[in-house]
Protein backbone atom coordinates (compact mmCIF):
# COMPACT_ATOMS: atom_id res chain seq x y z
CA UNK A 1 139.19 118.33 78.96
CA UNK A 2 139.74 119.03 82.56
CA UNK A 3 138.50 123.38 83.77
CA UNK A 4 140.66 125.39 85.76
CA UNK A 5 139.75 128.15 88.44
CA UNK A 6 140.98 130.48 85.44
CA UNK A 7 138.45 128.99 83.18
CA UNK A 8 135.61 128.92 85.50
CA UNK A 9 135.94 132.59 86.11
CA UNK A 10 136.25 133.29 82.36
CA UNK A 11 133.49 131.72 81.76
CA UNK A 12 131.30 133.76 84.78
CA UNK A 13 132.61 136.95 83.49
CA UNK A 14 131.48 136.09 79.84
CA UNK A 15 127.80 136.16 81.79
CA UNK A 16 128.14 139.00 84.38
CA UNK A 17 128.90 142.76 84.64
CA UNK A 18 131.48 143.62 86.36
CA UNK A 19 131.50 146.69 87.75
CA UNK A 20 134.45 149.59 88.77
CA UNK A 21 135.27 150.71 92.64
CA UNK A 22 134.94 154.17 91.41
CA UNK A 23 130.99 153.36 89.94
CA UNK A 24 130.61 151.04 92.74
CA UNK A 25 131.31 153.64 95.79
CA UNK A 26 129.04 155.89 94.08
CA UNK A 27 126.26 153.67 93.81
CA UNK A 28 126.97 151.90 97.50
CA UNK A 29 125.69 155.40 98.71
CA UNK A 30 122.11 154.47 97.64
CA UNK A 31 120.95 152.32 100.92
CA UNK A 32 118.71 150.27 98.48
CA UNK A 33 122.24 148.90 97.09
CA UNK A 34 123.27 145.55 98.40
CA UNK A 35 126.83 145.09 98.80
CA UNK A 36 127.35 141.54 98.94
CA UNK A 37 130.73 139.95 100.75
CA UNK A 38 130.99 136.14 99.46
CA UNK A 39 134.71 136.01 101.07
CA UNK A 40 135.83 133.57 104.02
CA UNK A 41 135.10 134.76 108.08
CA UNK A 42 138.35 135.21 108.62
CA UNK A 43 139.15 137.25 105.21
CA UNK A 44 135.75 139.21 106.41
CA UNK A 45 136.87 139.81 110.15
CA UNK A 46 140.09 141.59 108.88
CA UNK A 47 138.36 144.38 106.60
CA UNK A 48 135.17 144.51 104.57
CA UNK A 49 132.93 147.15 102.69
CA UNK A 50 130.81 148.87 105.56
CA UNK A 51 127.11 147.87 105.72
CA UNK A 52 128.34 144.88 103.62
CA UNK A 53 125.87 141.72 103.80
CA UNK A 54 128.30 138.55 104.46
CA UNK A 55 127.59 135.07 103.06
CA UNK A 56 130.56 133.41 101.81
CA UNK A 57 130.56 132.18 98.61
CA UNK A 58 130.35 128.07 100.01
CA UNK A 59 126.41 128.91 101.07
CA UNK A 60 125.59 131.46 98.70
CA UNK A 61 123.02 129.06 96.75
CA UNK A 62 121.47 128.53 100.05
CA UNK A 63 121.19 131.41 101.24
CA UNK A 64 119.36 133.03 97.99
CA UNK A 65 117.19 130.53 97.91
CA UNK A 66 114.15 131.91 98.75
CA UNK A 67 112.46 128.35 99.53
CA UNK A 68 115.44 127.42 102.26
CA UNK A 69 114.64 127.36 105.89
CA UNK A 70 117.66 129.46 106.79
CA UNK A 71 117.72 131.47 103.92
CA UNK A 72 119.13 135.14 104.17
CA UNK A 73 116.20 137.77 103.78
CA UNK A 74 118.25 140.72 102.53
CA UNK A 75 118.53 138.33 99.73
CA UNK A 76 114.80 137.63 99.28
CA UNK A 77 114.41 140.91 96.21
CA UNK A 78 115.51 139.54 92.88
CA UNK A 79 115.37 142.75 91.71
CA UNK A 80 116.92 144.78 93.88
CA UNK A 81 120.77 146.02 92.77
CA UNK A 82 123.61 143.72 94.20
CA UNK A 83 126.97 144.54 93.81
CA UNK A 84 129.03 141.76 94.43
CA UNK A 85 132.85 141.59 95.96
CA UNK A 86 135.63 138.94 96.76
CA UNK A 87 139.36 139.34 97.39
CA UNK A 88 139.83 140.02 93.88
CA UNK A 89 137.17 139.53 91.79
CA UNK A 90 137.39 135.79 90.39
CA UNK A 91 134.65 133.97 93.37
CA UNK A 92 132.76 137.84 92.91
CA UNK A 93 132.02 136.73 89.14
CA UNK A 94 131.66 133.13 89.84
CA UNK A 95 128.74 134.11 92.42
CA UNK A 96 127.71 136.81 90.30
CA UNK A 97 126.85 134.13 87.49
CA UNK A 98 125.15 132.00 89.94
CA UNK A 99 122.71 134.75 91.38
CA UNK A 100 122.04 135.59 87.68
CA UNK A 101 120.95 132.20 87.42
CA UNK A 102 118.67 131.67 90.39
CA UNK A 103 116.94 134.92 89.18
CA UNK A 104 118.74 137.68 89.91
CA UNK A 105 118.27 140.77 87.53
CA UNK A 106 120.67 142.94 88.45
CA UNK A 107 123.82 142.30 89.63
CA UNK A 108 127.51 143.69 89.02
CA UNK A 109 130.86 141.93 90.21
CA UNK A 110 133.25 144.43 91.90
CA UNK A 111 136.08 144.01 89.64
CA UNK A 112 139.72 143.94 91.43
CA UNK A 113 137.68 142.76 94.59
CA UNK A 114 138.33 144.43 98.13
CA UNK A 115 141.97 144.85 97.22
CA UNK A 116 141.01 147.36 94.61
CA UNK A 117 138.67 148.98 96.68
CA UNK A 118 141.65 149.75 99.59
CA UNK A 119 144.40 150.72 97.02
CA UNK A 120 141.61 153.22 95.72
CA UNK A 121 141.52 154.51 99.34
CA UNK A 122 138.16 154.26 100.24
CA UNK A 123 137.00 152.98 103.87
CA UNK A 124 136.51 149.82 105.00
CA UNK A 125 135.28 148.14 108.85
CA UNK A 126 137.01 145.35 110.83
CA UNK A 127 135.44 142.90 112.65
CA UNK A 128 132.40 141.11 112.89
């Protein structure tokens, strides 16, 4: 039996915490907080979380991986807190999952994505 997008993120979410834009403003205010964009440039460029790290979700494994050449270093901590955002949530818990699985030990998926972190009114940054 063939998986949908619907059942891949069902399954992620089974794994993963998800985590509110009212609990995840509040905890973006500690600086040792990673808030993690996995979204597409041009979805970034047109708003994102301030101080948010981008790596979209296509070189995410890459990028964590501590043993890659080009690797990201704000992603070298497996322990530090990573809160983790999309559009609207579904590629958030998909990478979510995945960071769990390279070793990640604590990280949240923002649930509703960017979208629910604009209708709730708080800032974002344009640009790149």
């Amino acid at each position: 039996m063939s998986k949908s997008l619907k059942d891949f993120v069902a399954d992620a979410k089974s794994r993963i915490r998800e985590i509110s834009v009212a609990d995840a403003a509040a905890l973006k205010a500690d600086p040792k907080v990673l808030i993690l964009d996995v979204r597409e440039g041009p979805e970034w460029a047109e708003a994102h979380l301030p101080d948010a790290l981008h790596v979209p979700r296509g070189m995410l494994e890459a990028k964590a991986d501590n043993d890659y050449p080009n690797r990201e270093p704000r992603l070298a901590d497996r322990t530090q807190t990573i809160i983790v955002h999309c559009a609207s949530g579904a590629r958030s818990a998909m990478a979510a999952d995945v960071l769990q699985q390279m070793g990640f030990t604590d990280v949240r998926s923002l649930a509703g994505g960017i979208a629910a972190w604009t209708a709730a009114g708080l800032p974002t940054s344009r640009g790149g």
